[in-house]
N, C-alpha and C. Protein backbone atom coordinates (compact mmCIF):
# COMPACT_ATOMS: atom_id res chain seq x y z
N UNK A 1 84.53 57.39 258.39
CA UNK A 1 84.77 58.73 257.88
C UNK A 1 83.54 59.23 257.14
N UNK A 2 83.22 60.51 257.25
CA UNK A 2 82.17 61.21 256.29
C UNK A 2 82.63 61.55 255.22
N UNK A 3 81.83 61.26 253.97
CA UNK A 3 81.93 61.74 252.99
C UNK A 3 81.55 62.75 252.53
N UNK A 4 82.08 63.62 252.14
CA UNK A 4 81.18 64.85 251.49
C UNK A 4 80.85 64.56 250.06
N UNK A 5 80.36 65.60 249.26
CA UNK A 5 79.72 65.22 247.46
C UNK A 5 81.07 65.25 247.28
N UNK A 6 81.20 64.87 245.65
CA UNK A 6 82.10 64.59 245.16
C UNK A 6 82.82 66.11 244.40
N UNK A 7 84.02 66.68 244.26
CA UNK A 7 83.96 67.57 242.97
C UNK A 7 84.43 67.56 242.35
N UNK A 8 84.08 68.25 241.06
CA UNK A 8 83.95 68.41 239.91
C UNK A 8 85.70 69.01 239.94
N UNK A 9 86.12 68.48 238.33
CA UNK A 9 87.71 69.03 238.18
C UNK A 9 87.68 70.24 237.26
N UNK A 10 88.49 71.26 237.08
CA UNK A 10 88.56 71.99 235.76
C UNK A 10 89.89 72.63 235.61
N UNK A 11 91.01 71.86 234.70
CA UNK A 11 92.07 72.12 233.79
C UNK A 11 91.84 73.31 233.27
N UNK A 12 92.38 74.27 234.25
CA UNK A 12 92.89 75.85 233.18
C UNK A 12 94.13 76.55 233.82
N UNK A 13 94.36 77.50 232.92
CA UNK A 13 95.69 77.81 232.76
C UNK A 13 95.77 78.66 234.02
N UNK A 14 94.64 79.49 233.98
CA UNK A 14 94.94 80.78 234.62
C UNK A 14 94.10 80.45 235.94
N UNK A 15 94.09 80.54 237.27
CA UNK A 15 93.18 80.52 238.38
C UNK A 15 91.72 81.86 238.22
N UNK A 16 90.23 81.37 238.10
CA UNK A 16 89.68 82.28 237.49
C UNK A 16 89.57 83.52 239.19
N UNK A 17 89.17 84.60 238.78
CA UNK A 17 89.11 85.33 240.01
C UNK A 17 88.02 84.86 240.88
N UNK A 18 86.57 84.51 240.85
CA UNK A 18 85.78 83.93 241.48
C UNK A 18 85.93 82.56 241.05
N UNK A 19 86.04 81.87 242.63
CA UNK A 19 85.96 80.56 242.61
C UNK A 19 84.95 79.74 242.91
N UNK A 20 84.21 78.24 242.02
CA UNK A 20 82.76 77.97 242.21
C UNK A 20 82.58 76.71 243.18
N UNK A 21 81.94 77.09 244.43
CA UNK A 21 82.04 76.22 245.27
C UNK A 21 82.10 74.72 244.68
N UNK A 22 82.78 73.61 245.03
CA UNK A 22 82.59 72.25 244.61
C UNK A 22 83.56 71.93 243.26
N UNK A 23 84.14 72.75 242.82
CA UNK A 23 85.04 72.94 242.06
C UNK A 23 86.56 72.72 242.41
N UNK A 24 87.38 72.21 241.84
CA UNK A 24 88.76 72.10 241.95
C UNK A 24 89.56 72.51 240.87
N UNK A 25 90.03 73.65 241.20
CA UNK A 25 90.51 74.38 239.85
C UNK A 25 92.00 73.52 239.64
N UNK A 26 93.00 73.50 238.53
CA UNK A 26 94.43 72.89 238.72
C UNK A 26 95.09 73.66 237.51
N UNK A 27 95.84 74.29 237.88
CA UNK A 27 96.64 74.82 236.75
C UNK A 27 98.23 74.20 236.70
N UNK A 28 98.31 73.23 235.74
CA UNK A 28 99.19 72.49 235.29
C UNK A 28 100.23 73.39 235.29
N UNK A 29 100.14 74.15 234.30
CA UNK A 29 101.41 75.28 234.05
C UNK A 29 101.99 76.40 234.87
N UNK A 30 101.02 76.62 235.70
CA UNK A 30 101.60 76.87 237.33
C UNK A 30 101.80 76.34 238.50
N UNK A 31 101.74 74.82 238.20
CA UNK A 31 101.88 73.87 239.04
C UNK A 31 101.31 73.88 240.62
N UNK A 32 99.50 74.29 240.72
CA UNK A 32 98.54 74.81 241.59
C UNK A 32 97.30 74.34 241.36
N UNK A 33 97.23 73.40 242.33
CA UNK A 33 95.35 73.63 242.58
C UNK A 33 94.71 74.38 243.60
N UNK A 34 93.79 74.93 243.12
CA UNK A 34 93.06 75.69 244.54
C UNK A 34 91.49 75.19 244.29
N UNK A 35 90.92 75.61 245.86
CA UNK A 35 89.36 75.19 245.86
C UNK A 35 88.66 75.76 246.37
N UNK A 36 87.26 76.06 246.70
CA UNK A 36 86.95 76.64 248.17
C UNK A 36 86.76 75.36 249.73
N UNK A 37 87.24 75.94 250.60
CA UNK A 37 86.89 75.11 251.48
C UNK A 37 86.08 74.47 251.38
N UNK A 38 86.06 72.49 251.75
CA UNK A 38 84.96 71.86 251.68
C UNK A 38 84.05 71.30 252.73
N UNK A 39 84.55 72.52 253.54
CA UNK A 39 83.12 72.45 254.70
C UNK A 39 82.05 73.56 254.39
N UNK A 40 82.56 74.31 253.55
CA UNK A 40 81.16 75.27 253.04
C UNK A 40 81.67 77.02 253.36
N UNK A 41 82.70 76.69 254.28
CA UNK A 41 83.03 78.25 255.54
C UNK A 41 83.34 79.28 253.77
N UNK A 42 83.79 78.94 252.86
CA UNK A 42 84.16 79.68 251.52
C UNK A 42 85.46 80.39 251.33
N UNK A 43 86.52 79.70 252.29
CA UNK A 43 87.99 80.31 252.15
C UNK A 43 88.27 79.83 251.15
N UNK A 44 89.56 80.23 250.28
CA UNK A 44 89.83 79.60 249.17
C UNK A 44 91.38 78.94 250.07
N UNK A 45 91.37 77.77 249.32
CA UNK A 45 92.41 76.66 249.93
C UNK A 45 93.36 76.40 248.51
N UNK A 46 94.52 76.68 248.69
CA UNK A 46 96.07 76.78 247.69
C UNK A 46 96.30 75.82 247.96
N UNK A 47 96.87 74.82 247.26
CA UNK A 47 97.42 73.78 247.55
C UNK A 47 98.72 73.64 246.01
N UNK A 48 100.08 73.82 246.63
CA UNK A 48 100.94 73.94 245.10
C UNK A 48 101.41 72.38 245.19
N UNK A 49 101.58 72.31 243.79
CA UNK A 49 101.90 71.21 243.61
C UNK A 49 103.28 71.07 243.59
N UNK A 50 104.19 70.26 244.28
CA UNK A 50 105.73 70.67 244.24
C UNK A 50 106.34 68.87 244.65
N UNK A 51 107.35 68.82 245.06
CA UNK A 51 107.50 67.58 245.47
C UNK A 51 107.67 67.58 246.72
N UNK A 52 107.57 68.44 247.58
CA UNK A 52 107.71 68.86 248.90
C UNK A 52 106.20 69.33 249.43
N UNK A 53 105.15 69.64 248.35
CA UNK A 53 103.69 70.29 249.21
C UNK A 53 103.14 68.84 248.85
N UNK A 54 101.84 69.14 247.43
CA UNK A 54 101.11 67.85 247.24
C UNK A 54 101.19 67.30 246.09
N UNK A 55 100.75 66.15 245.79
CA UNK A 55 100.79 65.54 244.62
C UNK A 55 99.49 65.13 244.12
N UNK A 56 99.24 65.48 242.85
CA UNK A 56 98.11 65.20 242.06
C UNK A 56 98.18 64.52 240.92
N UNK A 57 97.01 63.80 241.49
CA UNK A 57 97.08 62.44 240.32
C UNK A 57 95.30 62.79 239.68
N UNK A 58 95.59 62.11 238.23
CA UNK A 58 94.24 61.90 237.61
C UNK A 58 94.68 60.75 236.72
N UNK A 59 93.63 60.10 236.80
CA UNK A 59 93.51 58.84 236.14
C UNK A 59 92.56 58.81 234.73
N UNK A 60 92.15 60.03 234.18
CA UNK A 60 91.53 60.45 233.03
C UNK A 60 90.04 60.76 233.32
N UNK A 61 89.76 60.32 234.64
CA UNK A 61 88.21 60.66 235.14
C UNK A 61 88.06 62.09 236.46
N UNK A 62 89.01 61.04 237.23
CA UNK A 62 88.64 61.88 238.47
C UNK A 62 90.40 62.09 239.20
N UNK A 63 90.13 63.32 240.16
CA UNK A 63 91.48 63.55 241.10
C UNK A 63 91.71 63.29 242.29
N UNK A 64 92.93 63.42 242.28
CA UNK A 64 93.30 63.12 243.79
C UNK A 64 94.44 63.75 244.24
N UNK A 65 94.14 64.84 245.48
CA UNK A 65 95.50 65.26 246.05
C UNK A 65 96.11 64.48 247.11
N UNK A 66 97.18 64.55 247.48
CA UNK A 66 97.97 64.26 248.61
C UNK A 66 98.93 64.49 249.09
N UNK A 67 99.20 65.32 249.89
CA UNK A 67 98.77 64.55 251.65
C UNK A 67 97.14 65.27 251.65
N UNK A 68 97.12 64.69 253.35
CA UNK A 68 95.48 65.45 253.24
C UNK A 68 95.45 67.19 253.42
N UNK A 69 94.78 67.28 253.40
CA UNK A 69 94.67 69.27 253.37
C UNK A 69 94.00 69.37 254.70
N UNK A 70 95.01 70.52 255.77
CA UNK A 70 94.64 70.88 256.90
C UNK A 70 94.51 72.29 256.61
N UNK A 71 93.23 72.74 257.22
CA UNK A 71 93.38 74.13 257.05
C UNK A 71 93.56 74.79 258.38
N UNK A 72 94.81 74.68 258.82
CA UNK A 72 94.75 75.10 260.57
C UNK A 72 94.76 76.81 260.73
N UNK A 73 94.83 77.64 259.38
CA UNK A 73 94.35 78.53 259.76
C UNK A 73 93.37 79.54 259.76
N UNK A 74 92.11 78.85 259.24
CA UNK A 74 90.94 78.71 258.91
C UNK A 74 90.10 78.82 260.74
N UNK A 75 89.12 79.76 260.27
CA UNK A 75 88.40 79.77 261.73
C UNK A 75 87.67 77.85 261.61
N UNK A 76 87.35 77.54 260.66
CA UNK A 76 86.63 75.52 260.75
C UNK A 76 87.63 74.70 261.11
N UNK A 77 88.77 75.20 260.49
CA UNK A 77 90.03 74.17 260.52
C UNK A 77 90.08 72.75 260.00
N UNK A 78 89.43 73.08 259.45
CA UNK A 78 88.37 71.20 258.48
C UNK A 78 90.03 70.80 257.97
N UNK A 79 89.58 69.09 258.20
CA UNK A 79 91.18 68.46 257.88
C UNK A 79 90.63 67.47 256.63
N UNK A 80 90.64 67.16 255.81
CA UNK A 80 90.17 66.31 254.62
C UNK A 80 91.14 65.54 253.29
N UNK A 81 91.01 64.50 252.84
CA UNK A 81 91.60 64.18 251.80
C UNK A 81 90.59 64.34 250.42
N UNK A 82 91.37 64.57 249.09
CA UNK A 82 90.15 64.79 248.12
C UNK A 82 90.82 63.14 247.00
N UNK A 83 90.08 62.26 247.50
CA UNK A 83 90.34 60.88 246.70
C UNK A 83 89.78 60.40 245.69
N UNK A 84 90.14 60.41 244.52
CA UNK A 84 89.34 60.08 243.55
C UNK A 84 87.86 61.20 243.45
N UNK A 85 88.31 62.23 243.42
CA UNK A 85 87.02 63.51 243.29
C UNK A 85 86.36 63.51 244.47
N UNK A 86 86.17 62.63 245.52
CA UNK A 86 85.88 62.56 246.83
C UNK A 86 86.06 63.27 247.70
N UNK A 87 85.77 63.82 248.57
CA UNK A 87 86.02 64.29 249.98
C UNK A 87 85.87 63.96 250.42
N UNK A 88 86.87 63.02 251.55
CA UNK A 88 86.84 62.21 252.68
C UNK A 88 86.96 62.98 253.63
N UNK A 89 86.37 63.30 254.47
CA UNK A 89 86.93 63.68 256.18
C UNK A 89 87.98 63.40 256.64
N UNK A 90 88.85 63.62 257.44
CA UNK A 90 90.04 63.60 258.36
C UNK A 90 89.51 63.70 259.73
N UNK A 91 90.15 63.01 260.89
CA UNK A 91 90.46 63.15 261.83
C UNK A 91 90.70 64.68 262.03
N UNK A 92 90.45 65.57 263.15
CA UNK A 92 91.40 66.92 263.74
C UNK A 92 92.19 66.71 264.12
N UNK A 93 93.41 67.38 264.31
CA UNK A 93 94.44 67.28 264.67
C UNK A 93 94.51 68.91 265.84
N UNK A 94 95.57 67.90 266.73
CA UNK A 94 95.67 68.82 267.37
C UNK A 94 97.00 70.27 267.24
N UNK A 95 96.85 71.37 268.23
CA UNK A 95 97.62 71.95 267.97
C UNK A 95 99.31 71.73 268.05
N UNK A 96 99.42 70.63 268.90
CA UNK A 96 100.22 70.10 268.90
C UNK A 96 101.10 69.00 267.82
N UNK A 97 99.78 68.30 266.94
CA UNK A 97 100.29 67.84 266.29
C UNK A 97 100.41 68.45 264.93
N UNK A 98 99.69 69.56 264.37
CA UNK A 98 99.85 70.77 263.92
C UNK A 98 101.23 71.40 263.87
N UNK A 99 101.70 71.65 264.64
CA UNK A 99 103.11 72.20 264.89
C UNK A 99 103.85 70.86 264.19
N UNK A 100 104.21 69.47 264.74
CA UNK A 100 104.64 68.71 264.80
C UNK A 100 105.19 68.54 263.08
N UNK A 101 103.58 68.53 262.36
CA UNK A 101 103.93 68.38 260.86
C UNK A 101 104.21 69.61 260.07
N UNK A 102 104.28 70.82 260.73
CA UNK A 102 104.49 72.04 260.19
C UNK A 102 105.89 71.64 260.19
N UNK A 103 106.87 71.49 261.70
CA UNK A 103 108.30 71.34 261.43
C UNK A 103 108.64 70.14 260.47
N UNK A 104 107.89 68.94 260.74
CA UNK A 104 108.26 68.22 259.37
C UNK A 104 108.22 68.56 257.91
N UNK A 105 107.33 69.42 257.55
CA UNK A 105 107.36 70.11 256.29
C UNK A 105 108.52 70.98 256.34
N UNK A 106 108.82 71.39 257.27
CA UNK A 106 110.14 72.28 257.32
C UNK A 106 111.32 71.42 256.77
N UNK A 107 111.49 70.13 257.74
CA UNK A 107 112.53 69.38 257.22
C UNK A 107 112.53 69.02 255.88
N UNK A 108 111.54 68.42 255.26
CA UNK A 108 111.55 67.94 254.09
C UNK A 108 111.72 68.69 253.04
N UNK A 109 111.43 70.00 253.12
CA UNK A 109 111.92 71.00 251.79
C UNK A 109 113.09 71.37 252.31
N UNK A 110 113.46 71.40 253.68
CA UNK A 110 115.27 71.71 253.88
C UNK A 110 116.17 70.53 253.16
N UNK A 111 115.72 69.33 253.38
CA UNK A 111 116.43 68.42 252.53
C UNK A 111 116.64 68.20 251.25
N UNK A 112 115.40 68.76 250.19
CA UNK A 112 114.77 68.58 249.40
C UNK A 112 115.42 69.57 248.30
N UNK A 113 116.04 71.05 249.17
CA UNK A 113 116.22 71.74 248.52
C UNK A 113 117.69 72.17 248.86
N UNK A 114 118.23 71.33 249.65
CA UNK A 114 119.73 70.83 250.38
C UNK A 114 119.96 72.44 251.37
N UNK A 115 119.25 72.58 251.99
CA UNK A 115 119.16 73.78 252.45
C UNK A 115 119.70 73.47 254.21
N UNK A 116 119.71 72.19 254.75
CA UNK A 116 119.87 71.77 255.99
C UNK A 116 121.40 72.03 256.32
């Protein structure tokens, strides 16, 4: 897998209006991190924190989201995990398997939120 640089974290309340490449913003109290894409393209990438989207961990140094972040609707479509402040690469996925985990995200907040 390729690594990209590492980024930098910053704990604030409010998401600022310009976002600084390499940065991982997290607002605790809105339960949201966002970033800019970390292939460089400069979309900004939402990621909420819920028990059904991702989960973020910090260990007092560095972060980590999970699952990995697909941006399938992104003209790059870059697929990546951010581990320990890291950016690891992902595999692509196809459109097929795209769909596949879209309906699984479907199921899991239908269950989640007894909605099935």
């Amino acid at each position: 897998m390729i690594r990209y640089p590492r980024l930098a974290h910053k704990f604030v309340t409010n998401i600022p209006n310009s976002l600084e490449p390499g940065v991982l913003y997290i607002s605790v109290e809105y339960a949201t991190a966002i970033h800019l894409c970390c292939c460089g393209c400069g979309e900004e990438v939402v990621t909420p924190l819920t028990p059904t989207d991702w989960a973020l961990t910090f260990d007092g140094d560095t972060v980590s989201l999970w699952p990995s972040i697909g941006n399938w609707n992104f003209a790059c479509r870059s697929h990546y995990v951010i581990e320990r402040s890291e950016v690891v690469r992902a595999l692509p996925w196809s459109d097929r398997r795209i769909a596949y985990g879209r309906f699984q995200d479907k199921l899991a907040k239908g269950r989640y939120f007894g909605t099935l």
